[in-house]
PDB file of N, CA and C in Angstrom:
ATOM      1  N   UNK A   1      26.923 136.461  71.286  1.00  0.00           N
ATOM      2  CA  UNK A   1      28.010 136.337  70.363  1.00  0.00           C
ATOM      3  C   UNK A   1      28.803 135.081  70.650  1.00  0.00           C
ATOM      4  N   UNK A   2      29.326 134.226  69.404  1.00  0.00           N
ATOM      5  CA  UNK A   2      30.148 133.131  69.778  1.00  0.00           C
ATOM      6  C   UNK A   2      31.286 133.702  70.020  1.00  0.00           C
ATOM      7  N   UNK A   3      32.144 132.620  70.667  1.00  0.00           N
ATOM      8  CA  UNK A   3      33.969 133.036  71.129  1.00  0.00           C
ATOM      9  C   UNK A   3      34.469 133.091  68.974  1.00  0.00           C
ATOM     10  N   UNK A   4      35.010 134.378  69.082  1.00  0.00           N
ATOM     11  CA  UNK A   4      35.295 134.813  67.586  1.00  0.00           C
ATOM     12  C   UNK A   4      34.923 135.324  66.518  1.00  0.00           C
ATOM     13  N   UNK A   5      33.759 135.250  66.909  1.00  0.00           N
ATOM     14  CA  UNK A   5      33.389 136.469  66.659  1.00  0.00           C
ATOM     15  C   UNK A   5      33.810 137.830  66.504  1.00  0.00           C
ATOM     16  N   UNK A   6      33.695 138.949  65.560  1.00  0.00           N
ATOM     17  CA  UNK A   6      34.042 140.196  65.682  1.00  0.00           C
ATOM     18  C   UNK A   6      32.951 140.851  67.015  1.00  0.00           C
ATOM     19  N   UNK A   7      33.566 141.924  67.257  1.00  0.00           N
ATOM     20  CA  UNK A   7      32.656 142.453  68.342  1.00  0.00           C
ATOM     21  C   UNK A   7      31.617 143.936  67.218  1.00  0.00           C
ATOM     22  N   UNK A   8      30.943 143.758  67.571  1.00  0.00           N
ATOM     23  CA  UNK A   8      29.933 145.026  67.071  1.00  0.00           C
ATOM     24  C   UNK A   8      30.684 146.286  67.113  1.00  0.00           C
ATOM     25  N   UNK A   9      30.065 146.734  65.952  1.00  0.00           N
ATOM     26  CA  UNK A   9      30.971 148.671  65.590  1.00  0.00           C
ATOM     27  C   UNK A   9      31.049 149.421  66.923  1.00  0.00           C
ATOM     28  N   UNK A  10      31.481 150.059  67.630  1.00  0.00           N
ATOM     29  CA  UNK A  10      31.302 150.916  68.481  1.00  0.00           C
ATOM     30  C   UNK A  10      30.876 151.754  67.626  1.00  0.00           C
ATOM     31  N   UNK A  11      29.661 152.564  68.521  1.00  0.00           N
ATOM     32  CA  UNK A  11      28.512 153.371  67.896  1.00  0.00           C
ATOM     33  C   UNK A  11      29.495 155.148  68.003  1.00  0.00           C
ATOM     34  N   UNK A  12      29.339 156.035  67.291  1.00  0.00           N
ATOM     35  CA  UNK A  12      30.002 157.148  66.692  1.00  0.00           C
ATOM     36  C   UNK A  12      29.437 157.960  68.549  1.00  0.00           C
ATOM     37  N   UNK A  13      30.215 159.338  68.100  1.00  0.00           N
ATOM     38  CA  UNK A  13      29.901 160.172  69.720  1.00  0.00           C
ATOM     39  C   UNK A  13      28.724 160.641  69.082  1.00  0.00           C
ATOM     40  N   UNK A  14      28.078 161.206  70.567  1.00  0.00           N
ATOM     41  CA  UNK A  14      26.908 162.156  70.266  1.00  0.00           C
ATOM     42  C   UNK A  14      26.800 163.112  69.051  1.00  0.00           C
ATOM     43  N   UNK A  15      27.674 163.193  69.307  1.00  0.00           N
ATOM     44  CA  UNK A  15      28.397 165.557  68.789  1.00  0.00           C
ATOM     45  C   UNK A  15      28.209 164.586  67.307  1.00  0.00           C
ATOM     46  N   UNK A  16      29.019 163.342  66.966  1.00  0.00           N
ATOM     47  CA  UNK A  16      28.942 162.872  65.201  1.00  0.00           C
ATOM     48  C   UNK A  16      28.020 162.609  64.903  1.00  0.00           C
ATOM     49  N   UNK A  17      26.660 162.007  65.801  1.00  0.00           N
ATOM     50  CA  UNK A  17      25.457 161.820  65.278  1.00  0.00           C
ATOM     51  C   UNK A  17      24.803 162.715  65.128  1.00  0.00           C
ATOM     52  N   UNK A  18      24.780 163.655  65.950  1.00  0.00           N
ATOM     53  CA  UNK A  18      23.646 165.354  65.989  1.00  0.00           C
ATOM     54  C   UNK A  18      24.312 165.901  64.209  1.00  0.00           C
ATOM     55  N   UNK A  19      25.690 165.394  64.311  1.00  0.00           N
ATOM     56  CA  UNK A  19      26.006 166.135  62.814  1.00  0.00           C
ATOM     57  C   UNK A  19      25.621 165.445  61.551  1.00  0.00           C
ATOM     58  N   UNK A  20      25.844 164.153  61.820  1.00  0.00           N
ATOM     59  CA  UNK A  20      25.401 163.144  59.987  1.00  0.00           C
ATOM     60  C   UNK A  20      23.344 163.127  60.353  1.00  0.00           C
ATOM     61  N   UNK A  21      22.471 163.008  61.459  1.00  0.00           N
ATOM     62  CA  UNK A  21      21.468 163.094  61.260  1.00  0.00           C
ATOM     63  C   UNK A  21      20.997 164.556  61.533  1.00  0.00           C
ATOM     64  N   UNK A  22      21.462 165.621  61.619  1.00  0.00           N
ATOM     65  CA  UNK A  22      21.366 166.906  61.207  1.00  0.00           C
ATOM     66  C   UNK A  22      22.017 167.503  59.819  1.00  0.00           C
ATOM     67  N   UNK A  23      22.998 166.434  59.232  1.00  0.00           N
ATOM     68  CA  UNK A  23      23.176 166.825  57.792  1.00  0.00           C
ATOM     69  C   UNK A  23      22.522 166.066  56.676  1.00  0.00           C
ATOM     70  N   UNK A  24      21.207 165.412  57.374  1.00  0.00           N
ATOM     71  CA  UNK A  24      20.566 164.738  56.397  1.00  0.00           C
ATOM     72  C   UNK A  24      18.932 165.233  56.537  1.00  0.00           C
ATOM     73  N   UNK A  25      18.299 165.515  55.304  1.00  0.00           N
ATOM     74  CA  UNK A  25      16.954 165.942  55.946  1.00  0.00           C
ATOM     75  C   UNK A  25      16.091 165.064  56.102  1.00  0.00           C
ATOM     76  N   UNK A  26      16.576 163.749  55.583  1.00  0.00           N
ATOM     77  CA  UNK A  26      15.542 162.617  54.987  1.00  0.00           C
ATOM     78  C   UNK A  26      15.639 161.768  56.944  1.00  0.00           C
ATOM     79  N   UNK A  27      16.446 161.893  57.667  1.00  0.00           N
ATOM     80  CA  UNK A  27      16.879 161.679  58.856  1.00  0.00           C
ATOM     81  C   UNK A  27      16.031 162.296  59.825  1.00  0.00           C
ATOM     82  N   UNK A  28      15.802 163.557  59.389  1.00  0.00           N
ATOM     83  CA  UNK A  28      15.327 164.533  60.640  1.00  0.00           C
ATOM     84  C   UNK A  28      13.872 163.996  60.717  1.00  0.00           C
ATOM     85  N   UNK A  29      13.306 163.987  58.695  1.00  0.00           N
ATOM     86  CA  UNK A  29      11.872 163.883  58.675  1.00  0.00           C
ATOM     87  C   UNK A  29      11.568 162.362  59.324  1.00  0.00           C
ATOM     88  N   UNK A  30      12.304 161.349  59.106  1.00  0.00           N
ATOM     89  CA  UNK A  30      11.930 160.147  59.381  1.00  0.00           C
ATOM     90  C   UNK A  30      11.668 160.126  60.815  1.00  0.00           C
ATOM     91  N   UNK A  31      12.319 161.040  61.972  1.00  0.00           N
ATOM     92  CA  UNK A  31      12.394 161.163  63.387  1.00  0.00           C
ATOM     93  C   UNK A  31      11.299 161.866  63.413  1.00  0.00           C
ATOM     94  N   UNK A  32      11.092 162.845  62.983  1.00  0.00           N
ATOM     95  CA  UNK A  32      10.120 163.803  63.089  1.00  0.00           C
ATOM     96  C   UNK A  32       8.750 162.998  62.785  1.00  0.00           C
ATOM     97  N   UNK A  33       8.468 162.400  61.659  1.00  0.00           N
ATOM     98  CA  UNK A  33       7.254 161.172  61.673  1.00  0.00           C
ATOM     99  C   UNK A  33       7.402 160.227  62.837  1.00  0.00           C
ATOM    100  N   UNK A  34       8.076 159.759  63.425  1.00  0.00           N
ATOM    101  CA  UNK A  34       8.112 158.874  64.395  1.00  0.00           C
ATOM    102  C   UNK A  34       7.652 159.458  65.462  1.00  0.00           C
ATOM    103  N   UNK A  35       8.275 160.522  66.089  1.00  0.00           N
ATOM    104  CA  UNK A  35       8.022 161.058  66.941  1.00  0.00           C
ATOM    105  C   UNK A  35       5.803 161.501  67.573  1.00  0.00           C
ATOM    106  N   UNK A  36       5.837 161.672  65.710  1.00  0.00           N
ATOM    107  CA  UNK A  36       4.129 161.974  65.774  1.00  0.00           C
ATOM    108  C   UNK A  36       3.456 160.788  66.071  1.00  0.00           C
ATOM    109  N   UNK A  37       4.099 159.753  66.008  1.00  0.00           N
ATOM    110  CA  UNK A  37       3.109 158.126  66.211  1.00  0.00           C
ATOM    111  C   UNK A  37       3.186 157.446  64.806  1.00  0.00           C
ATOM    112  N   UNK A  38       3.788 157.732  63.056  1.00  0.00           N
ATOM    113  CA  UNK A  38       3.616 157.064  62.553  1.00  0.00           C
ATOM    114  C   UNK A  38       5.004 156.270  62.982  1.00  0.00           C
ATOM    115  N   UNK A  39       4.769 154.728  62.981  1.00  0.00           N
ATOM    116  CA  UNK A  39       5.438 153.566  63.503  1.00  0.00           C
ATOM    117  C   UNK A  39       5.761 152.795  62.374  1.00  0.00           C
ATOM    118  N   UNK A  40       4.709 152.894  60.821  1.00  0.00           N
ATOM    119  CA  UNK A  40       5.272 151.837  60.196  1.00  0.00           C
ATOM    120  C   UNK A  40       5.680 152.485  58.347  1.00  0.00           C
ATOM    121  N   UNK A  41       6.450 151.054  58.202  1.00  0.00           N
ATOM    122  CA  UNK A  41       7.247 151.602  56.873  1.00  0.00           C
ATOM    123  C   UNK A  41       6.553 152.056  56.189  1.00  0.00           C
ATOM    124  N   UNK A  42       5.400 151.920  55.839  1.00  0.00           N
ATOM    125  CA  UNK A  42       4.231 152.370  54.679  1.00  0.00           C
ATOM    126  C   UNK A  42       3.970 153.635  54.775  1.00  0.00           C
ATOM    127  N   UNK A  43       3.297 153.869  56.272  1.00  0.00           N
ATOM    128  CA  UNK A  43       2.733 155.047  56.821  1.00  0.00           C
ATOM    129  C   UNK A  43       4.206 155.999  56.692  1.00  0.00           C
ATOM    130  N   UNK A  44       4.852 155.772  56.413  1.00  0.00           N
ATOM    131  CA  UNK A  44       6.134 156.654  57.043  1.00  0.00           C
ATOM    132  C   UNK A  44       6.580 157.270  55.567  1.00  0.00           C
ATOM    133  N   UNK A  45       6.223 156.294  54.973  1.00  0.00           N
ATOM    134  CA  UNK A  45       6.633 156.547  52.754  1.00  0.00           C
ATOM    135  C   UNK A  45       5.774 157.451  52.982  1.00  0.00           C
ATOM    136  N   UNK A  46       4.491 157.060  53.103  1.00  0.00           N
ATOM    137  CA  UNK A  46       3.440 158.369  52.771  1.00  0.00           C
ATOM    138  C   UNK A  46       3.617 159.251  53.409  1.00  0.00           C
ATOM    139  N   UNK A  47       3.866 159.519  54.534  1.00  0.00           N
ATOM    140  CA  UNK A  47       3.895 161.034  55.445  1.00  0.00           C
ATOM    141  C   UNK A  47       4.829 161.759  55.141  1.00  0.00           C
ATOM    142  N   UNK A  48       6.048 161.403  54.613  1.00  0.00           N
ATOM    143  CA  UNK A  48       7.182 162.300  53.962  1.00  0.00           C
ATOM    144  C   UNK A  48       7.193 162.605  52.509  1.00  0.00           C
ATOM    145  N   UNK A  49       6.951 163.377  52.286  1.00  0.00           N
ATOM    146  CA  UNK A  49       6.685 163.571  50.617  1.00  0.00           C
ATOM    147  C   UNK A  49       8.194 164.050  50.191  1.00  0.00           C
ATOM    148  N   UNK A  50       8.619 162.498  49.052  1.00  0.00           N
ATOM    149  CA  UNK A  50       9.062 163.069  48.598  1.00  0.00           C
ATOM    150  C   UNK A  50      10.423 161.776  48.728  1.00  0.00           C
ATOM    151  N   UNK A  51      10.000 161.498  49.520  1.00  0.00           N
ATOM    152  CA  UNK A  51      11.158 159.631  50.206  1.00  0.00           C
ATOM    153  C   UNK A  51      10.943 158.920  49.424  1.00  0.00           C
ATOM    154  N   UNK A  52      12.381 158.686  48.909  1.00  0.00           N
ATOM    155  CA  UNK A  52      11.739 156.953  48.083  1.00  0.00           C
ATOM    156  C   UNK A  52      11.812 155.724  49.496  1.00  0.00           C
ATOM    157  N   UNK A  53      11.161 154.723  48.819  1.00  0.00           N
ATOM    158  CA  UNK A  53      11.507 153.357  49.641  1.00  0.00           C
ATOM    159  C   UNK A  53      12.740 153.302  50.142  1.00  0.00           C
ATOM    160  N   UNK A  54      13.412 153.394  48.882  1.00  0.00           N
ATOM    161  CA  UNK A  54      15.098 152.885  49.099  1.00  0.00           C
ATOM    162  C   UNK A  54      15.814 153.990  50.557  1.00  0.00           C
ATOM    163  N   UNK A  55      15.722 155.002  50.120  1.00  0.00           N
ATOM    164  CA  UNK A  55      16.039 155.652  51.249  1.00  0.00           C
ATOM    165  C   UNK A  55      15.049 156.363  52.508  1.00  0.00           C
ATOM    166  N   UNK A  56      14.092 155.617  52.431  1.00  0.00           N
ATOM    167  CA  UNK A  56      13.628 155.634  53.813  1.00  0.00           C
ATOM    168  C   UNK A  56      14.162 154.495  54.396  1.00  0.00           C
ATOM    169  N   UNK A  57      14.648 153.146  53.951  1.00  0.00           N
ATOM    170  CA  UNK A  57      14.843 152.072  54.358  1.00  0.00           C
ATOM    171  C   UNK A  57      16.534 152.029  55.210  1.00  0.00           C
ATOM    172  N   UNK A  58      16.988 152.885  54.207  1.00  0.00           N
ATOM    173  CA  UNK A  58      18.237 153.364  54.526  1.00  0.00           C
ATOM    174  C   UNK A  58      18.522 154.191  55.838  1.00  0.00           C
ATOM    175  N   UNK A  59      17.880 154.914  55.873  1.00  0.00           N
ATOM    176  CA  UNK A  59      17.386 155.979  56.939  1.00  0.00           C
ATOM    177  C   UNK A  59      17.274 155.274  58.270  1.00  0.00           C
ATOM    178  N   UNK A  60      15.711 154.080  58.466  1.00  0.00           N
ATOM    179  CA  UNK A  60      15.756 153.334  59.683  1.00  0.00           C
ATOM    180  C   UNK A  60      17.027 152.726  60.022  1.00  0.00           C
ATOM    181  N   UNK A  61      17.138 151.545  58.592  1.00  0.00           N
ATOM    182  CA  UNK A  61      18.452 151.365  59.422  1.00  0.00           C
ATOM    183  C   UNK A  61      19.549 151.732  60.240  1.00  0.00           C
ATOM    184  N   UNK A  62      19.651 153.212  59.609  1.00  0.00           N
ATOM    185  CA  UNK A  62      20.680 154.198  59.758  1.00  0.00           C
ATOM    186  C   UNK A  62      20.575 154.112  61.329  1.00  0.00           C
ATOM    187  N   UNK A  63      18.849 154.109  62.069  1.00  0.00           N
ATOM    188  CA  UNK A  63      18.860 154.965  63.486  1.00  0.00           C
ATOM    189  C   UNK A  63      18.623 153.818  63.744  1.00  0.00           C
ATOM    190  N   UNK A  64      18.204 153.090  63.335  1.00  0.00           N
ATOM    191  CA  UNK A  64      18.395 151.555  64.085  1.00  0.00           C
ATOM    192  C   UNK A  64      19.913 151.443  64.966  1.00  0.00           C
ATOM    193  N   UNK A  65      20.840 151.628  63.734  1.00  0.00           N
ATOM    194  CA  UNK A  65      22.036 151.209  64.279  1.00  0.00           C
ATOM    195  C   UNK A  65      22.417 152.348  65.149  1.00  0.00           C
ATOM    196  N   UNK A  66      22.260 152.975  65.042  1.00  0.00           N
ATOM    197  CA  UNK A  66      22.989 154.259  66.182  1.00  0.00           C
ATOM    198  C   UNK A  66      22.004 154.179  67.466  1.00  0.00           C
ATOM    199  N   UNK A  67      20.897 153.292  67.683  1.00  0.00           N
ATOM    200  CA  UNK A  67      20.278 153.122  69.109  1.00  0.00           C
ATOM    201  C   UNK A  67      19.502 154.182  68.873  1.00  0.00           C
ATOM    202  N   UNK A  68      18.947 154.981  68.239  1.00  0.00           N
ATOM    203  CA  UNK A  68      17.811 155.806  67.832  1.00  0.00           C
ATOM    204  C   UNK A  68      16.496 155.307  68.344  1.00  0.00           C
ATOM    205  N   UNK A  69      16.390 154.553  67.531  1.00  0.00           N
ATOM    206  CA  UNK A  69      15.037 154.217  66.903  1.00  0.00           C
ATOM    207  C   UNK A  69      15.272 152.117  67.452  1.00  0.00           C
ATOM    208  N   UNK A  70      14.177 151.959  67.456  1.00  0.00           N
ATOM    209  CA  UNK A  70      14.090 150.437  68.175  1.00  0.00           C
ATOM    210  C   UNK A  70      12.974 150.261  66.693  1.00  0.00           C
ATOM    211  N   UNK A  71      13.606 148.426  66.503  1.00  0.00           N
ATOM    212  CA  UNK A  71      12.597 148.144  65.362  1.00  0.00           C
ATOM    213  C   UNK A  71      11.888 146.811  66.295  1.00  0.00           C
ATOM    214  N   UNK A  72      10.478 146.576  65.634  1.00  0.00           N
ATOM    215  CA  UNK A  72      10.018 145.583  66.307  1.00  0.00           C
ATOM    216  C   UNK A  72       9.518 145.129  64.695  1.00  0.00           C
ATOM    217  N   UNK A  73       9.826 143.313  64.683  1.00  0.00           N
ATOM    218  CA  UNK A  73       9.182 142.852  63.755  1.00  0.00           C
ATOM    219  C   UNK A  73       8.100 141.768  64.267  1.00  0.00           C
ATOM    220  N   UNK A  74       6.835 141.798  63.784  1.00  0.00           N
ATOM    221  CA  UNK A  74       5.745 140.831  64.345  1.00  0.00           C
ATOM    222  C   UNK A  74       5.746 139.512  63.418  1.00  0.00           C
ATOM    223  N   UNK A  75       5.566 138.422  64.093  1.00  0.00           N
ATOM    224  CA  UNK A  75       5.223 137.118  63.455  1.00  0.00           C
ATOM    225  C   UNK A  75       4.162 136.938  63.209  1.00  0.00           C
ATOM    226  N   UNK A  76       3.520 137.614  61.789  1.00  0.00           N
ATOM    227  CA  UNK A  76       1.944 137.782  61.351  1.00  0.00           C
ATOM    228  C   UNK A  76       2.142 137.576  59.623  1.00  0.00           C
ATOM    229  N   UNK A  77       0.975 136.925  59.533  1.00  0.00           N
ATOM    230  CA  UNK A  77       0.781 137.238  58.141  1.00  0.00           C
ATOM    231  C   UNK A  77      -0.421 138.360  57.618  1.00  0.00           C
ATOM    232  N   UNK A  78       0.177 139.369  56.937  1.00  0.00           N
ATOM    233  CA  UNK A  78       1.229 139.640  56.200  1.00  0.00           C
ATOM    234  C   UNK A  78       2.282 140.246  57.418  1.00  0.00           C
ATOM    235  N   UNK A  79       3.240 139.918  57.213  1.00  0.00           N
ATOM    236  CA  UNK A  79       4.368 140.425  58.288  1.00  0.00           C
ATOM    237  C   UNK A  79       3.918 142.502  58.776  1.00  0.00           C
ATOM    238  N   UNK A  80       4.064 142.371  59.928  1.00  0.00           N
ATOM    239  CA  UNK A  80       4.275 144.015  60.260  1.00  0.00           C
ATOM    240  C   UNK A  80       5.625 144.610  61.061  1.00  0.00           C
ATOM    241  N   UNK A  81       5.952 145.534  60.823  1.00  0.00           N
ATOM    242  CA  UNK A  81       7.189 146.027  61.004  1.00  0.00           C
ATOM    243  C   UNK A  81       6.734 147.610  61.902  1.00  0.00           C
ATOM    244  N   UNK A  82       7.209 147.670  63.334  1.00  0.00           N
ATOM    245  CA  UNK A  82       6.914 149.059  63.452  1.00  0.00           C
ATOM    246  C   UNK A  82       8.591 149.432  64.400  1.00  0.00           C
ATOM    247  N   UNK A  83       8.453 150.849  63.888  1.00  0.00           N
ATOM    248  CA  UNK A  83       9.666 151.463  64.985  1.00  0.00           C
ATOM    249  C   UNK A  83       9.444 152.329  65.482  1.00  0.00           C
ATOM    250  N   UNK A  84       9.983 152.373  66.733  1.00  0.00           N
ATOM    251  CA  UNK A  84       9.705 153.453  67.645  1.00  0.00           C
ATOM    252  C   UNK A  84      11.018 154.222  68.284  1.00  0.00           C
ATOM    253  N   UNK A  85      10.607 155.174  69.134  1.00  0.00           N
ATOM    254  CA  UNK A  85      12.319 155.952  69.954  1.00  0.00           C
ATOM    255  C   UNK A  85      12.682 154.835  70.751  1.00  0.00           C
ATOM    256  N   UNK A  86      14.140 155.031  71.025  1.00  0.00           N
ATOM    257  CA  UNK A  86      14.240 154.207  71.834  1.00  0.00           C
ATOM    258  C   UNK A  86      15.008 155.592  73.360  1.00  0.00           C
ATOM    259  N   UNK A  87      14.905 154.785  74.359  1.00  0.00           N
ATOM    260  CA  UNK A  87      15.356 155.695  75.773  1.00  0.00           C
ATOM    261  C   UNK A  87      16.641 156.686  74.900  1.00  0.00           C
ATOM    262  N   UNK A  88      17.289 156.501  74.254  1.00  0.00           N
ATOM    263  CA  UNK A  88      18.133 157.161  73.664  1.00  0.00           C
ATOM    264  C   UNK A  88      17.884 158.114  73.035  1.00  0.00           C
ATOM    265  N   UNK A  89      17.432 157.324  72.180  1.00  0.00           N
ATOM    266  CA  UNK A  89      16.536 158.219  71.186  1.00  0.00           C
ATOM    267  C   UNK A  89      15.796 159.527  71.242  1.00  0.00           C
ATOM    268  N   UNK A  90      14.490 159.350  72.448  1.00  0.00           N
ATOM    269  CA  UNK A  90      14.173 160.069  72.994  1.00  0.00           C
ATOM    270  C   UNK A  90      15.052 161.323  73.720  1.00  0.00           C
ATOM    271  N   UNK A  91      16.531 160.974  74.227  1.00  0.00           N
ATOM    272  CA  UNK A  91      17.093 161.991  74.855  1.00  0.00           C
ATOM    273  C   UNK A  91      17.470 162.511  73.656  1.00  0.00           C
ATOM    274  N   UNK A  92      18.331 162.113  72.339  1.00  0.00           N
ATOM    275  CA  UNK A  92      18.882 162.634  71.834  1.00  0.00           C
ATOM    276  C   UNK A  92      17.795 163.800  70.429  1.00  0.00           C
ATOM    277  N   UNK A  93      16.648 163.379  70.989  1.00  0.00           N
ATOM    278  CA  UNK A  93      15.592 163.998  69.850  1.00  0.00           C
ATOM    279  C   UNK A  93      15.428 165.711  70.771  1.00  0.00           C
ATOM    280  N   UNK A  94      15.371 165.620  72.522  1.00  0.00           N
ATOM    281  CA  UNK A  94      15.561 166.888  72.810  1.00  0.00           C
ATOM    282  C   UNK A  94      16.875 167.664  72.338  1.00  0.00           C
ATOM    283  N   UNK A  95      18.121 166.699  72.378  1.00  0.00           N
ATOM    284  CA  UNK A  95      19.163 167.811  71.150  1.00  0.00           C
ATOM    285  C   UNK A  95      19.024 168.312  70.334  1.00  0.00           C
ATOM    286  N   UNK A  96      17.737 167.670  69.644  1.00  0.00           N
ATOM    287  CA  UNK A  96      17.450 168.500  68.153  1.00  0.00           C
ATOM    288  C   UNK A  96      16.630 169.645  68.492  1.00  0.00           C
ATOM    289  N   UNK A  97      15.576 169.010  69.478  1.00  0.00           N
ATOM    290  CA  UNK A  97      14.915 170.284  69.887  1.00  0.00           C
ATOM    291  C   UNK A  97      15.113 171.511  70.293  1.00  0.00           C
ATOM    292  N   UNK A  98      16.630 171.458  71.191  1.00  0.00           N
ATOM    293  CA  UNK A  98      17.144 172.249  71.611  1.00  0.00           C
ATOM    294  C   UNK A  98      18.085 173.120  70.261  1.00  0.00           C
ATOM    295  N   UNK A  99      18.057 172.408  69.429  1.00  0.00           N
ATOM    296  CA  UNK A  99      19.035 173.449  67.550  1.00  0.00           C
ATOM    297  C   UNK A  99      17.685 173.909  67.546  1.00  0.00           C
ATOM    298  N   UNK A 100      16.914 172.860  67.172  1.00  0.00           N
ATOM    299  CA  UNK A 100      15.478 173.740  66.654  1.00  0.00           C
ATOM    300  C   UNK A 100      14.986 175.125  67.225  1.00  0.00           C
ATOM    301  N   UNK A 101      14.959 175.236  68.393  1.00  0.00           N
ATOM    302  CA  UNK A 101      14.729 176.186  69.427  1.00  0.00           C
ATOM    303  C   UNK A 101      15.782 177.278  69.318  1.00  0.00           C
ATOM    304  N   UNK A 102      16.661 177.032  69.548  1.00  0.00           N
ATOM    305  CA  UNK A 102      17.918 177.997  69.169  1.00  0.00           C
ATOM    306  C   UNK A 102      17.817 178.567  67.630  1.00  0.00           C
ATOM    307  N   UNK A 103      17.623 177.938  67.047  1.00  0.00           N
ATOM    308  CA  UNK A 103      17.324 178.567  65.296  1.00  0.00           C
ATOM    309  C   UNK A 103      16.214 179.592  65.198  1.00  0.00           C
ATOM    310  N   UNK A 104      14.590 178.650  66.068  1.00  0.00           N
ATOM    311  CA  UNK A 104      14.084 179.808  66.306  1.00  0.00           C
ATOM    312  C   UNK A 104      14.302 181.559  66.753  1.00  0.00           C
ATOM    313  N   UNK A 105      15.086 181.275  67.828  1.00  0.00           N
ATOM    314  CA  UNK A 105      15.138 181.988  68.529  1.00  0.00           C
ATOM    315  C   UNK A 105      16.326 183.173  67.546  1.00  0.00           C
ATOM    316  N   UNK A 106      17.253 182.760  66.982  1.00  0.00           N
ATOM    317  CA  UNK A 106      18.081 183.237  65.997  1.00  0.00           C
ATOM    318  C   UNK A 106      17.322 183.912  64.735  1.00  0.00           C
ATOM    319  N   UNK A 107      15.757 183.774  64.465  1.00  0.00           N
ATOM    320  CA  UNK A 107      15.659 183.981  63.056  1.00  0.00           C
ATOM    321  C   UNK A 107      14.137 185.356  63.737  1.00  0.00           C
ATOM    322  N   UNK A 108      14.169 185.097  65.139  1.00  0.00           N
ATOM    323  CA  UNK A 108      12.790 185.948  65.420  1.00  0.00           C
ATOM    324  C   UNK A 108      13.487 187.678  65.734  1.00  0.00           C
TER     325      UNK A 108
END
């Protein structure tokens, strides 16, 4: 960053992210494809039925910015784009696991 720059958003608490990407389903599925190995924007339209572009695009960004999800862009022609968890990410995907599990366990 240059001197004057604004400084970057401070990123929301845990407890607010488990709630805006647990009150979105298009959020959960996009994690939930990632998590299986699909990595790229294409593969990721197709595996969720039902995503438009626009808001799957919306979506990465979304976990981009909250340290979710890590994007990597390659210097190729045709350009490739993949994202993956990031160390964060990964911890905060056992939070979900742990609702998920608890829901189970609530509905058996």
């Amino acid at each position: 960053m240059k001197p004057g720059d604004a400084s970057p958003p401070a990123l929301p608490s845990v407890s607010r992210m488990v709630e805006d990407i647990v009150g979105c389903k298009w959020s959960l599925a996009v994690l939930g494809a990632v998590r299986r190995g699909v990595c790229r924007p294409g593969a990721l339209e197709h595996s969720i039925e039902g995503v438009s572009k626009k808001v799957l695009n919306e979506r990465l960004s979304k976990l981009v910015r909250l340290g979710i999800l890590d994007k990597q862009a390659y210097a190729e022609l045709p350009p490739r784009v993949e994202y993956r968890l990031t160390a964060f990410g990964d911890k905060f995907c056992g939070v979900l696991d742990s609702v998920e599990a608890l829901q189970r366990e609530i509905d058996t």
